[in-house]
C-alpha atoms as a PDB file:
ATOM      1  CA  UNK A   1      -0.173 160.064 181.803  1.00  0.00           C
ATOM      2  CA  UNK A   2       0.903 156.269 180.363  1.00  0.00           C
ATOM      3  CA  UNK A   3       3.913 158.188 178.490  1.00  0.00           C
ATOM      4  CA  UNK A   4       4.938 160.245 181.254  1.00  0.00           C
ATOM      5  CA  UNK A   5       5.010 157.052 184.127  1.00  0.00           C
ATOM      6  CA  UNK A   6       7.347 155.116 181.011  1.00  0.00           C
ATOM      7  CA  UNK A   7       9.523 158.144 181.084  1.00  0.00           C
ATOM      8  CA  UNK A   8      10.135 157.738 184.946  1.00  0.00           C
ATOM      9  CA  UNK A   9      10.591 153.990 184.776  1.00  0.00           C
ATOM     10  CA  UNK A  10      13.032 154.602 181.984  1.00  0.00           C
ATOM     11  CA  UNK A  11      14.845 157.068 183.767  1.00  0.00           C
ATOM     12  CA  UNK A  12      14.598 155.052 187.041  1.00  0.00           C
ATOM     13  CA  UNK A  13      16.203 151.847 185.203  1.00  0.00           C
ATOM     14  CA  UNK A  14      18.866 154.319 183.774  1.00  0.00           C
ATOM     15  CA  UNK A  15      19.735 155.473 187.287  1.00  0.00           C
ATOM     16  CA  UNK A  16      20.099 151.804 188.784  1.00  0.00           C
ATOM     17  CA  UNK A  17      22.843 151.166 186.134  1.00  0.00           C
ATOM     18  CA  UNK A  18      24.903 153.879 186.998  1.00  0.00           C
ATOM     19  CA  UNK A  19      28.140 153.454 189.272  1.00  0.00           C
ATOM     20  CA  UNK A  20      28.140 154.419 192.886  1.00  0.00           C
ATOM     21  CA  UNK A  21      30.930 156.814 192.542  1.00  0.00           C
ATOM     22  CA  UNK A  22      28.899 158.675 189.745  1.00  0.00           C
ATOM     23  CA  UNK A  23      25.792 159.265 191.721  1.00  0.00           C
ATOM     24  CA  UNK A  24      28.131 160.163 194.600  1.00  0.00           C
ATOM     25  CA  UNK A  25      30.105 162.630 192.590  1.00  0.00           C
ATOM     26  CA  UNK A  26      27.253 163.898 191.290  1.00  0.00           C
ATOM     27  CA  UNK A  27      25.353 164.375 194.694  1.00  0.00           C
ATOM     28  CA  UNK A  28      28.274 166.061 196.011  1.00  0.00           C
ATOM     29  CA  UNK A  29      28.277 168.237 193.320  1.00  0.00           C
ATOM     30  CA  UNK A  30      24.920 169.185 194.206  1.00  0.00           C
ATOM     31  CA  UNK A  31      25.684 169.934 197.872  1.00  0.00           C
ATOM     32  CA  UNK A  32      23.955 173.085 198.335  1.00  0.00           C
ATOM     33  CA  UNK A  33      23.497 172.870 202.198  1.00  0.00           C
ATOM     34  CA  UNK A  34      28.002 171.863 202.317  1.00  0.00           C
ATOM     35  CA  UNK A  35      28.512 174.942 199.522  1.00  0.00           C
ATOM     36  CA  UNK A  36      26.256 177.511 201.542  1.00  0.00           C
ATOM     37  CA  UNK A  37      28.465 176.557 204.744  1.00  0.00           C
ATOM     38  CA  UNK A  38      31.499 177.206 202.969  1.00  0.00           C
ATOM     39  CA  UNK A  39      30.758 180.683 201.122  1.00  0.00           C
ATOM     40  CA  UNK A  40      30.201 181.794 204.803  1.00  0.00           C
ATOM     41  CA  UNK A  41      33.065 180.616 206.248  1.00  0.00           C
ATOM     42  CA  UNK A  42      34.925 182.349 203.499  1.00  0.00           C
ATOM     43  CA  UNK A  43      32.391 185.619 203.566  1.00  0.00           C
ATOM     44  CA  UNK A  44      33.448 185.756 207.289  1.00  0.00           C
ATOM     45  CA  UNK A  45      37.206 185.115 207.481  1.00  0.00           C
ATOM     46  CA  UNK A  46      37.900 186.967 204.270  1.00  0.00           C
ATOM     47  CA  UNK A  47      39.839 189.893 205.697  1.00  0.00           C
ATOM     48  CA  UNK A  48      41.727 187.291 208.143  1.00  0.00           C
ATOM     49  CA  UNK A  49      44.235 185.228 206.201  1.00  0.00           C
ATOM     50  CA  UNK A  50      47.408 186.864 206.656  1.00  0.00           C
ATOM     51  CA  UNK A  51      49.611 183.991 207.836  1.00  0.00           C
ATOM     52  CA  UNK A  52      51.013 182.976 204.503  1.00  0.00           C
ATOM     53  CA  UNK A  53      47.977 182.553 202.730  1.00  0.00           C
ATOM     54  CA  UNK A  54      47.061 182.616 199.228  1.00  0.00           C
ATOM     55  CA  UNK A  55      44.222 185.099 198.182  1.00  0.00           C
ATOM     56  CA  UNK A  56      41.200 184.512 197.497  1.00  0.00           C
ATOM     57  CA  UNK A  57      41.603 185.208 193.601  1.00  0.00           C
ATOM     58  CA  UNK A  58      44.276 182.436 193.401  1.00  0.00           C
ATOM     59  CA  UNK A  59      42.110 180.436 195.772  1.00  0.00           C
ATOM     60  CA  UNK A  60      39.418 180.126 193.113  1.00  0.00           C
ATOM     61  CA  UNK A  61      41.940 179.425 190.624  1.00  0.00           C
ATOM     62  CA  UNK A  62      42.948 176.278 192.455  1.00  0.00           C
ATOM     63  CA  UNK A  63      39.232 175.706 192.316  1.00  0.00           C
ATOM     64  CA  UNK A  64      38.351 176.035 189.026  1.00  0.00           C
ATOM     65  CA  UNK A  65      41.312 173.749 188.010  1.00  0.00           C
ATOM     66  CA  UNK A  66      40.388 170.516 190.152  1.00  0.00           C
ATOM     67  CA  UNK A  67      36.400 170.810 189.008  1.00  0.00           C
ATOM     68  CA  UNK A  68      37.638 171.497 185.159  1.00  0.00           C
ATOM     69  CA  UNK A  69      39.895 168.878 185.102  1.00  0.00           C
ATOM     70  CA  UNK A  70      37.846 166.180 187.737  1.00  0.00           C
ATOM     71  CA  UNK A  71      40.515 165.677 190.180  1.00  0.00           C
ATOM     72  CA  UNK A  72      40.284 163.709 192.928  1.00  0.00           C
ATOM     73  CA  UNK A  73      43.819 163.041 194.419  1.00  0.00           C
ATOM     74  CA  UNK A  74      45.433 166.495 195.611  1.00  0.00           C
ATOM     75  CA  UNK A  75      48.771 167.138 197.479  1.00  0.00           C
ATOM     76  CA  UNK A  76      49.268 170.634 199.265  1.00  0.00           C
ATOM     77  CA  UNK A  77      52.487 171.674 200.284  1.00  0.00           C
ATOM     78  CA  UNK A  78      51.889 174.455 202.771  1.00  0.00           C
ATOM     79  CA  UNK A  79      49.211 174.329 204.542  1.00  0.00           C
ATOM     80  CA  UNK A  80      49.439 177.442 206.687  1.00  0.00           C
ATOM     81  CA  UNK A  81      45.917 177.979 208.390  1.00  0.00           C
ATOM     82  CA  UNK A  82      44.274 176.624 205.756  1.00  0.00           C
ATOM     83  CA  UNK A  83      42.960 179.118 202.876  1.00  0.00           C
ATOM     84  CA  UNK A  84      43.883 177.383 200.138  1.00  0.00           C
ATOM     85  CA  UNK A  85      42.819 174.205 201.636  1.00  0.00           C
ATOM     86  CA  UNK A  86      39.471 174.820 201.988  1.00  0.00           C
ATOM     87  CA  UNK A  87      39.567 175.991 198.143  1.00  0.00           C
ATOM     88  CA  UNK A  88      41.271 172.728 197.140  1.00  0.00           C
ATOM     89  CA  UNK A  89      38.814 170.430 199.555  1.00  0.00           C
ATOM     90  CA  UNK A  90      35.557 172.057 198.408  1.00  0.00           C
ATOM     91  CA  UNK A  91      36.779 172.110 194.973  1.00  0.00           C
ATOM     92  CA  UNK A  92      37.137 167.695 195.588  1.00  0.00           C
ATOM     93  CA  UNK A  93      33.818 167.422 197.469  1.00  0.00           C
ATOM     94  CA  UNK A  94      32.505 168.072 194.247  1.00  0.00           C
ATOM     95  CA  UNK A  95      34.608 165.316 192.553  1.00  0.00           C
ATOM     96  CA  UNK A  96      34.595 162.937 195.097  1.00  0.00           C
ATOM     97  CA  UNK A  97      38.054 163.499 196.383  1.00  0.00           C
ATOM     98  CA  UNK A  98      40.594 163.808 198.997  1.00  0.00           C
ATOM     99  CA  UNK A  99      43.231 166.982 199.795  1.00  0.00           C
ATOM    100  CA  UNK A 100      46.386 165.810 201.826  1.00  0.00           C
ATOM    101  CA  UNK A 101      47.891 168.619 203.460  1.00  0.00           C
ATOM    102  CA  UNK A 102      51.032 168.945 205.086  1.00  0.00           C
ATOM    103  CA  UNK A 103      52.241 172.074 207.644  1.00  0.00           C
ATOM    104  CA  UNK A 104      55.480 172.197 209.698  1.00  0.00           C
ATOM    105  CA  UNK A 105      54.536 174.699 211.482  1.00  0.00           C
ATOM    106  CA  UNK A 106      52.069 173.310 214.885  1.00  0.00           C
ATOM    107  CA  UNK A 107      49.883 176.607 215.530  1.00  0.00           C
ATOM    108  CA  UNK A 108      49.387 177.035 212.197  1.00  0.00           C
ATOM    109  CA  UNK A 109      48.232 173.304 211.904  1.00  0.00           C
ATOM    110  CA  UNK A 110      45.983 172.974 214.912  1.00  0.00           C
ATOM    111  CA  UNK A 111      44.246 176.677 213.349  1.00  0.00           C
ATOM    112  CA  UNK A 112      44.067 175.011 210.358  1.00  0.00           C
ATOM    113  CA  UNK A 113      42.166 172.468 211.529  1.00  0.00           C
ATOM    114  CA  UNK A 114      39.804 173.924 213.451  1.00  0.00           C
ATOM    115  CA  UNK A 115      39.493 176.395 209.872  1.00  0.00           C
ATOM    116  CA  UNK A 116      38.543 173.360 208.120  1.00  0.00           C
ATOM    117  CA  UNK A 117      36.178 171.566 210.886  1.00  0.00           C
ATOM    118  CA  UNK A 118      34.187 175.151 210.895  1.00  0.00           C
ATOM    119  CA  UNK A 119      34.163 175.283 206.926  1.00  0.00           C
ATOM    120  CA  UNK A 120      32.457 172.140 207.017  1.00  0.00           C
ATOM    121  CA  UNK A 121      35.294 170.210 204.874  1.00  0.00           C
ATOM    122  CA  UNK A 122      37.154 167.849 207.380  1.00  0.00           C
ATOM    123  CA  UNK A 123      36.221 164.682 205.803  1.00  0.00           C
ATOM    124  CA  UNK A 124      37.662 165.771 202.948  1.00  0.00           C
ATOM    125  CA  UNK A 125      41.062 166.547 204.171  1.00  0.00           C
ATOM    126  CA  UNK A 126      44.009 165.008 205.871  1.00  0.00           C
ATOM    127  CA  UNK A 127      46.082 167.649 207.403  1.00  0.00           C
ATOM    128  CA  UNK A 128      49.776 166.376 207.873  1.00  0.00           C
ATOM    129  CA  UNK A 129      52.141 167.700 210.959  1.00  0.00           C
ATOM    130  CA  UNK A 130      55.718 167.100 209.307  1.00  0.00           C
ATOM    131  CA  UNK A 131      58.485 168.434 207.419  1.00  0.00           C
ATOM    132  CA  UNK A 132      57.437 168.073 203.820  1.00  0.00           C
ATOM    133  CA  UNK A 133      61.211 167.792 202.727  1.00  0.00           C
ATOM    134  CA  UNK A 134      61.188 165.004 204.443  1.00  0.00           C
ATOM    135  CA  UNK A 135      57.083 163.501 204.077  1.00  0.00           C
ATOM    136  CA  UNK A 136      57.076 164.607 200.238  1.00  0.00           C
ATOM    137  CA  UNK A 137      59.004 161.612 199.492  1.00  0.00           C
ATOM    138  CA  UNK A 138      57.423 158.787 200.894  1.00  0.00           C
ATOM    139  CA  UNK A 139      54.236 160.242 200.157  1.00  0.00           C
ATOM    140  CA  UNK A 140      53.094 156.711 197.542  1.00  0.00           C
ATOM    141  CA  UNK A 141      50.139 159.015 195.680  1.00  0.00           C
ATOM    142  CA  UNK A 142      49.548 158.868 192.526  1.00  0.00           C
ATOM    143  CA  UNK A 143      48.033 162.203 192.849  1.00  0.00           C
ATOM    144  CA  UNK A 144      46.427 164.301 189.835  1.00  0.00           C
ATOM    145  CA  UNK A 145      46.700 168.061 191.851  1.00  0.00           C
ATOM    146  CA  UNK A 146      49.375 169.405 193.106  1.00  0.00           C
ATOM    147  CA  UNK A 147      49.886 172.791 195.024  1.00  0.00           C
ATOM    148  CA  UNK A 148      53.344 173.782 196.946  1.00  0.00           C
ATOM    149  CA  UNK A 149      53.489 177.054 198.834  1.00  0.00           C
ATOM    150  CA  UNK A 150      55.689 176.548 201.151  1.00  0.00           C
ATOM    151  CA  UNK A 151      59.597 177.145 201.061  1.00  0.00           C
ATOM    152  CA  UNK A 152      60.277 178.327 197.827  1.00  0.00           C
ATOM    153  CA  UNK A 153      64.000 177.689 197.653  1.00  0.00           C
ATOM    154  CA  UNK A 154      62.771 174.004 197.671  1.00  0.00           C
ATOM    155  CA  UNK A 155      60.635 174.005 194.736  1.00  0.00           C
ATOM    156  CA  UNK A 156      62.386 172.215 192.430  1.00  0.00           C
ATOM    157  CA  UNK A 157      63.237 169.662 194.691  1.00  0.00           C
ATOM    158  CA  UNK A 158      59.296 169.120 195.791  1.00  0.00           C
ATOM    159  CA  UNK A 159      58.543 169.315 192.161  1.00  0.00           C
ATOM    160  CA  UNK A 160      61.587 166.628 191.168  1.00  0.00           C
ATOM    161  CA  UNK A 161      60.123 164.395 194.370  1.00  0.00           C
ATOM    162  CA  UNK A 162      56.282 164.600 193.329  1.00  0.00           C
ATOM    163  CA  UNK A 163      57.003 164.451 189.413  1.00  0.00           C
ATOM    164  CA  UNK A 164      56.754 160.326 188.981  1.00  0.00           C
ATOM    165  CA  UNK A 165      53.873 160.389 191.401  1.00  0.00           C
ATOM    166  CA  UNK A 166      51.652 162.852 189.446  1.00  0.00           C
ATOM    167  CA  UNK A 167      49.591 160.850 186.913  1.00  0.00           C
ATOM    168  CA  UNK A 168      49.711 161.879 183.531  1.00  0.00           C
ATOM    169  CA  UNK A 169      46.941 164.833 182.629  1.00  0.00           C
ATOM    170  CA  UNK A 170      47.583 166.213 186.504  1.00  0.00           C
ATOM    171  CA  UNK A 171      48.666 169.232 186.900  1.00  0.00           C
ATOM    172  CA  UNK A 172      51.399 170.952 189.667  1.00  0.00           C
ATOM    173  CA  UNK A 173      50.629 174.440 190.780  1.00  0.00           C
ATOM    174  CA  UNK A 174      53.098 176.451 192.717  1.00  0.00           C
ATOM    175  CA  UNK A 175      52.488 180.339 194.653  1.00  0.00           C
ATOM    176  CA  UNK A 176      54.581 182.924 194.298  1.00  0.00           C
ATOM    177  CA  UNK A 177      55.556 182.391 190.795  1.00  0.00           C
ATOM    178  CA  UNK A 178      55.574 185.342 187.994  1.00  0.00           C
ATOM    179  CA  UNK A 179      56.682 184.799 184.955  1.00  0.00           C
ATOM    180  CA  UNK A 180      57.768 188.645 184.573  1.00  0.00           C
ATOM    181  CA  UNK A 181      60.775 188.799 185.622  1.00  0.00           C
ATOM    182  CA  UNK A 182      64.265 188.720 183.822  1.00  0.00           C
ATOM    183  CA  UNK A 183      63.738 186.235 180.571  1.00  0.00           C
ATOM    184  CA  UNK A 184      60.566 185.338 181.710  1.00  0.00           C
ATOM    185  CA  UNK A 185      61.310 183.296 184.351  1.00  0.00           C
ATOM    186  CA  UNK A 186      60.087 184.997 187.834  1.00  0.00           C
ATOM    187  CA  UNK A 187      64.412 186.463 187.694  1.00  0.00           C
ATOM    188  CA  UNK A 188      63.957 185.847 191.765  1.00  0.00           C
ATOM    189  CA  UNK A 189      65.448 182.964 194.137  1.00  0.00           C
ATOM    190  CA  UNK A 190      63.707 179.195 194.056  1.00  0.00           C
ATOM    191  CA  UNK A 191      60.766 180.523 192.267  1.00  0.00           C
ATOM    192  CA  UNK A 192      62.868 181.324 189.410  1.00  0.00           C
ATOM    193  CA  UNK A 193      64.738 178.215 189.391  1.00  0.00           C
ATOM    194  CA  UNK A 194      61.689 176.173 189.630  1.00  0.00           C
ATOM    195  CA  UNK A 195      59.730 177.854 186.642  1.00  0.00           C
ATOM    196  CA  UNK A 196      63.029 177.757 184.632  1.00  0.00           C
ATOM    197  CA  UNK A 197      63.298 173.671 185.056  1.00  0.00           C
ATOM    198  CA  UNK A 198      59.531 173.040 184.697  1.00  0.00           C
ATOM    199  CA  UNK A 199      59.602 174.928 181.516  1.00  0.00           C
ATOM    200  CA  UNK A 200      62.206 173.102 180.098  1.00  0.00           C
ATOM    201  CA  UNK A 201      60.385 169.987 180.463  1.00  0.00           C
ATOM    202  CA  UNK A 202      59.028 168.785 177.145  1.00  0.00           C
ATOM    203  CA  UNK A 203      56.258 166.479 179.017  1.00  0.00           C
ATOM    204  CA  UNK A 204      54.779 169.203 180.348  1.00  0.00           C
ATOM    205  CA  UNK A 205      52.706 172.462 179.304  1.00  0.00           C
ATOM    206  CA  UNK A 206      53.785 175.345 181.860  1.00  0.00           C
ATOM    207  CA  UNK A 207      51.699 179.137 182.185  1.00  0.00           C
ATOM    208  CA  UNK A 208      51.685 181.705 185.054  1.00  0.00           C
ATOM    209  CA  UNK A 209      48.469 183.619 186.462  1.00  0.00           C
ATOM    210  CA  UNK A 210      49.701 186.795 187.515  1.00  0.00           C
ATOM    211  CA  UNK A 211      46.849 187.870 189.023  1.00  0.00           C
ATOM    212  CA  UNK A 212      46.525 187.646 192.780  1.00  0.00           C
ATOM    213  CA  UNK A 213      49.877 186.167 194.408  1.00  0.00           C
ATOM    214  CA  UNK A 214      51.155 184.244 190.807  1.00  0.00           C
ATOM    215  CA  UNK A 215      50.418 180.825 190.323  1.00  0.00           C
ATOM    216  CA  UNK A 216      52.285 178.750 187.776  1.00  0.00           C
ATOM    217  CA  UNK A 217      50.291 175.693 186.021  1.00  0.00           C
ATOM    218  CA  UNK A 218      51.640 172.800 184.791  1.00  0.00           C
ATOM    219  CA  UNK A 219      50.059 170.455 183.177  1.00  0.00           C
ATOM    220  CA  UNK A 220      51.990 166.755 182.859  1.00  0.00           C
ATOM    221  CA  UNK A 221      50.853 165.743 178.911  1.00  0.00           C
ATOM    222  CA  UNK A 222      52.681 162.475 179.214  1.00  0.00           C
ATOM    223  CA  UNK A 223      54.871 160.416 181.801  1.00  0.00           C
ATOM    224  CA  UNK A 224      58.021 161.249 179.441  1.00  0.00           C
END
């Protein structure tokens, strides 16, 4: 009985030292009541998401990235009615993060917020109105996650615009992206283009998941 009260004043005195974000990161990540809500939203709306939205194989890939890697400062491109959103956001309750979102496109905005007030996730995303040409650079960051889906011909140029924002050990995801076409390089329009340049890039570490829709990962190793 005396050893097992030392063991909870021991573990008690541990606890006390620990920073706040810590115990909040780790509470999130315990969430069961936030991650129940979620899985139902998703169970529910899985055979709506046609607006330009990713699936949900490539969803969980966005997922499993930001909880492998900790992330807590993520940048969507795209927004559409908010799919991949909700992936990204539930992904950084976890961590103890924050998704900005930006959509130029108002009915799919205002549905993708009301997609991520039912999911349960709106505190953990700020959903954008604009033209991300335009937003993408003045957008400060730094930001460790990166995912653009939207116009693919500008690729490169969100890519070029978000590159000395992303810290080093991020990582920039793009849709759309296979890396079997001509030469290995998608052979197709922006997409093509993009994976060409970011594989040229000796500061960063570029694959492709061709399952689902294609997502290219690339991982920033160093700032040069």
């Amino acid at each position: 009985m005396k050893k097992k009260l030392l063991q909870i004043i021991f573990f008690s005195v541990i606890i006390s030292f620990l920073p706040d974000n810590v115990l909040k990161a780790q509470s999130n990540r315990d969430n069961t009541s936030l991650d129940e809500k979620v899985k139902k939203f998703l169970s529910e709306h899985s055979r709506q998401w046609y607006d330009m939205n990713v699936p949900s194989v490539d969803g969980q890939l966005l997922y499993d990235i930001i909880i492998k890697n900790n992330y807590k400062s993520a940048l969507e491109i795209g927004t559409s009615t908010g799919h991949s959103g909700i992936w990204i956001a539930w992904a950084l309750s976890k961590t103890g993060g924050k998704l900005i979102t930006i959509e130029i496109d108002e009915g799919r905005h205002r549905e993708a917020l009301e997609n991520f007030k039912e999911a349960g996730l709106s505190q953990y995303i700020d959903a954008r109105l604009a033209n991300a040409h335009d937003l993408v650079k003045t957008l400060k960051g730094p930001f460790d996650f990166v995912f653009s889906d939207a116009d693919k011909d500008w690729y490169k140029n969100y890519f070029i615009d978000i590159d000395p924002k992303l810290k080093a050990g991020g990582c920039f995801t793009a849709h759309n992206v296979s890396d079997r076409g001509r030469g290995g390089y998608g052979g197709y329009g922006g997409q093509g283009s993009f994976l060409s340049y970011v594989r040229s890039l000796p500061n960063y570490e570029t694959t492709v998941s061709n399952i689902g829709g294609g997502v290219s990962i690339s991982y920033k190793k160093s700032e040069k």
